[in-house]
Protein backbone atom coordinates (compact mmCIF):
# COMPACT_ATOMS: atom_id res chain seq x y z
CA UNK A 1 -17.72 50.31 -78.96
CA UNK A 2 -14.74 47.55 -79.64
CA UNK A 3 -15.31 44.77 -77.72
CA UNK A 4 -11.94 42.86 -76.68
CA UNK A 5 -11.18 39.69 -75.64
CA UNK A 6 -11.23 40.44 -72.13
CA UNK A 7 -14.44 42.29 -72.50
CA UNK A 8 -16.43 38.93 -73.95
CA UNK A 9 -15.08 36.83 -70.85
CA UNK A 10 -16.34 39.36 -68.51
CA UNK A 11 -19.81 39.30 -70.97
CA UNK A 12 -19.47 35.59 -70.36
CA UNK A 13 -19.26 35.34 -66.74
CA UNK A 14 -21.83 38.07 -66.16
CA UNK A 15 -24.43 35.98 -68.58
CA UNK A 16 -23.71 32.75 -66.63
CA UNK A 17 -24.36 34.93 -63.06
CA UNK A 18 -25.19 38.41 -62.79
CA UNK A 19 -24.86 37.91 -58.87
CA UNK A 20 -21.28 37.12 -59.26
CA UNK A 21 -18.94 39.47 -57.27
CA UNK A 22 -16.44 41.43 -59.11
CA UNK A 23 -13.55 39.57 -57.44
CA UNK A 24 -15.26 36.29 -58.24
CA UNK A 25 -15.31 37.62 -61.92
CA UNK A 26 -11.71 38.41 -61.80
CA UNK A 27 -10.39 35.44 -61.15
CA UNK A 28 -12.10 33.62 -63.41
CA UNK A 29 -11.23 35.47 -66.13
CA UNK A 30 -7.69 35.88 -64.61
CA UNK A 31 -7.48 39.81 -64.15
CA UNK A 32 -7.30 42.68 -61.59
CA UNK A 33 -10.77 43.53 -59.82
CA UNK A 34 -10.10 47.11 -60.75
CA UNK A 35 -10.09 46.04 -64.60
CA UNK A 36 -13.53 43.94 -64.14
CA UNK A 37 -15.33 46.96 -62.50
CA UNK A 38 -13.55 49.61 -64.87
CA UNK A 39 -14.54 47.34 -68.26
CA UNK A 40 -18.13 46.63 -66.54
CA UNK A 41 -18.78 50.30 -65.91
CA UNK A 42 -17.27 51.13 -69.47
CA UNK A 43 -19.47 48.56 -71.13
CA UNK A 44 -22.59 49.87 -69.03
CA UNK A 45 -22.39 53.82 -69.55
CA UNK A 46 -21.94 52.57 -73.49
CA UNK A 47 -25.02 50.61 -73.47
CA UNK A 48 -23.68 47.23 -74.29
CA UNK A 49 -25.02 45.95 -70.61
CA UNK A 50 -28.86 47.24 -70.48
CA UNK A 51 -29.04 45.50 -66.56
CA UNK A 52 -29.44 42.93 -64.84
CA UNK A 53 -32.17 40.40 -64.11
CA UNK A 54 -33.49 36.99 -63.53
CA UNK A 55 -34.01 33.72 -66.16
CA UNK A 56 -37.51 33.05 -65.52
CA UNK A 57 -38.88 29.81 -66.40
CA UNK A 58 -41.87 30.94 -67.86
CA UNK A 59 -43.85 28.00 -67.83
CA UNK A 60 -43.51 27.29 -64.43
CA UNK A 61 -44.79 30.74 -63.80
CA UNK A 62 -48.34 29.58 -65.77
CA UNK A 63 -47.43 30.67 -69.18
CA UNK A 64 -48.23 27.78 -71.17
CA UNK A 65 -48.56 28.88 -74.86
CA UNK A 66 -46.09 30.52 -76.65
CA UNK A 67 -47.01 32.36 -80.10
CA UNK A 68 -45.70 33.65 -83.02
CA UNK A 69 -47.54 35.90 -84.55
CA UNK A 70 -47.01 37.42 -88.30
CA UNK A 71 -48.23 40.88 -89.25
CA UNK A 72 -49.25 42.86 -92.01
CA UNK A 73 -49.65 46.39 -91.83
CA UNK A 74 -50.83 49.25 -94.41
CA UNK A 75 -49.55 52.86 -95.60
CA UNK A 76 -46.04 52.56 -94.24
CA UNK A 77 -46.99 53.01 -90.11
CA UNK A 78 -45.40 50.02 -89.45
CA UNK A 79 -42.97 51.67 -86.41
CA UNK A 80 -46.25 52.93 -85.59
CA UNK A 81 -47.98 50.05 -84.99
CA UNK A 82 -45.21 48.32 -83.59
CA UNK A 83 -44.32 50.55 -80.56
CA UNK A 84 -48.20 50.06 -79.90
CA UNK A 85 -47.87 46.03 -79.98
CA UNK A 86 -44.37 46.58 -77.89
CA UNK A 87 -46.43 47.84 -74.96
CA UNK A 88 -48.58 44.97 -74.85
CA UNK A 89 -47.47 43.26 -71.63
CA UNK A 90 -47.76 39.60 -73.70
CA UNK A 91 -45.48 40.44 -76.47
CA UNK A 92 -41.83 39.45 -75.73
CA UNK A 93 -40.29 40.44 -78.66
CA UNK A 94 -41.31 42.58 -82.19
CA UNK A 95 -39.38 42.72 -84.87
CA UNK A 96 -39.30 44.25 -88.43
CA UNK A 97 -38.45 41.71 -90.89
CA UNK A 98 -37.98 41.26 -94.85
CA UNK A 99 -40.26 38.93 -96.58
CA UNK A 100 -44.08 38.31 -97.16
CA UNK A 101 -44.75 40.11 -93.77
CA UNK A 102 -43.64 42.89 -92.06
CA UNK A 103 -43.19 41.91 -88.66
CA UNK A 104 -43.31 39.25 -86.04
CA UNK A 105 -44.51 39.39 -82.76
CA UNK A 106 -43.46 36.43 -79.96
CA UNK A 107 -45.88 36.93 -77.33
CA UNK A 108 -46.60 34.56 -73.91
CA UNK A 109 -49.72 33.66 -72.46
CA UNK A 110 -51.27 31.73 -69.51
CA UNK A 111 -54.57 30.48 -71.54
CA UNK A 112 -56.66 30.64 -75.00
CA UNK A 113 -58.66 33.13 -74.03
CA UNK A 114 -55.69 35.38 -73.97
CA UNK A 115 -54.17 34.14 -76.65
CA UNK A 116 -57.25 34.99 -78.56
CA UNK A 117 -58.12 38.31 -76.92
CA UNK A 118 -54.36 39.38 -77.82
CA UNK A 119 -54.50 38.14 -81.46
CA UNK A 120 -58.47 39.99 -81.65
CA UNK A 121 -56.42 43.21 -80.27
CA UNK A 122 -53.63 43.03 -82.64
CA UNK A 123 -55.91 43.02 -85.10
CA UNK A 124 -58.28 46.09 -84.18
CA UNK A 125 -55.29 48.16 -84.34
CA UNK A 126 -55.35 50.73 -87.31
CA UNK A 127 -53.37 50.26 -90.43
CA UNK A 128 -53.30 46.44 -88.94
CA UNK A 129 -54.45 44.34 -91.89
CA UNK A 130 -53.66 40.66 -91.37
CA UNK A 131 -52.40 38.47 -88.76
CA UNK A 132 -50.95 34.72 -88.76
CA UNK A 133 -50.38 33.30 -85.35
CA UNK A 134 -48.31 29.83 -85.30
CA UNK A 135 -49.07 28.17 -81.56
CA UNK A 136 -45.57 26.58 -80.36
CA UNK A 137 -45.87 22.94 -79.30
CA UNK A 138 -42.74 22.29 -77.66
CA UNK A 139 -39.67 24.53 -77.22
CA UNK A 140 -36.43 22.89 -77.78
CA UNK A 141 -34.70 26.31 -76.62
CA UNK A 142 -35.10 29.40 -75.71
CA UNK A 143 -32.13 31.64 -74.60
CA UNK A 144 -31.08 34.74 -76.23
CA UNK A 145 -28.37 35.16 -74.38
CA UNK A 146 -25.64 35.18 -76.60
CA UNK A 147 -22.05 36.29 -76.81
C-alpha cells in the first residue's frame, strides 16, 4: 500500500492520540472529515493500522526489569521456537536476527524470580541451546512508535 503525504499526517495525529475525533484530525491536518475517515478505514482494512490502544508506563505498573535476551537454537526450528517464546505473556518483542545468534527476545518483568523462571523456561524449550540475557539499567527511550 502507497502511503501519501496526507496519509503520514493522519499516521501522525493518530500516534500522538488515538482518542482524537475525526474532525479534530481534519483540521489539523487541514482536510475534509470524509477524507480522514475514508484514508483511516483504507489504511485499516490494508493492515497498516493493527488498532488502537494505550502507552502504558510500564514501570509504574510494577515492571521493574527489562531484559534482553539472546538465543540460540538447533536444526533450523527457529520459527518454531519462536512462536512458542511469542506466547509467553513476558516477552514484548522476538525477533529473527543475523549475526552470532538467532534471535532476541525483550521481555518485562515485575521481580528476579521471574526474570529467572522466564530465562530457566526459555531454556527447557527443545532445540533451545543457549541463552544470554543482558538486564537493562536505565532506559533512555522506549517508543516504537514511529512514522
Amino acid at each position: 500500500m502507497e502511503i501519501d503525504e496526507l496519509d503520514s499526517k493522519i499516521l501522525a495525529e493518530l500516534l500522538r492520540d488515538s482518542r482524537l475525533s475525526f474532525r479534530q484530525i481534519a483540521k489539523r491536518v487541514g482536510s475534509s472529515v470524509g477524507t480522514v475517515l475514508s484514508r483511516v478505514r483504507r489504511m485499516e482494512r490494508e493492515g497498516v493500522i493493527k488498532g488502537y490502544t494505550a502507552i502504558l508506563d510500564h514501570e509504574k505498573l510494577g515492571y521493574q526489569l527489562t531484559a534482553i535476551t539472546e538465543l540460540t537454537v538447533s536444526r533450523g526450528r527457529l520459527l518454531e521456537v519462536e512462536r512458542e517464546i511469542a506466547k509467553i505473556p513476558n516477552a514484548c518483542a522476538v525477533y529473527d536476527v543475523t549475526g552470532d545468534v538467532d534471535a532476541i527476545i525483550i521481555a518485562k518483568f515485575k521481580r528476579r524470580e521471574d526474570l529467572s523462571r522466564f530465562t530457566k523456561g526459555l531454556l527447557a524449550l527443545p532445540f533451545v541451546e543457549r541463552t544470554n540475557t543482558h538486564v537493562i539499567l536505565t532506559t533512555v527511550k522506549e517508543d516504537f512508535r514511529l512514522l
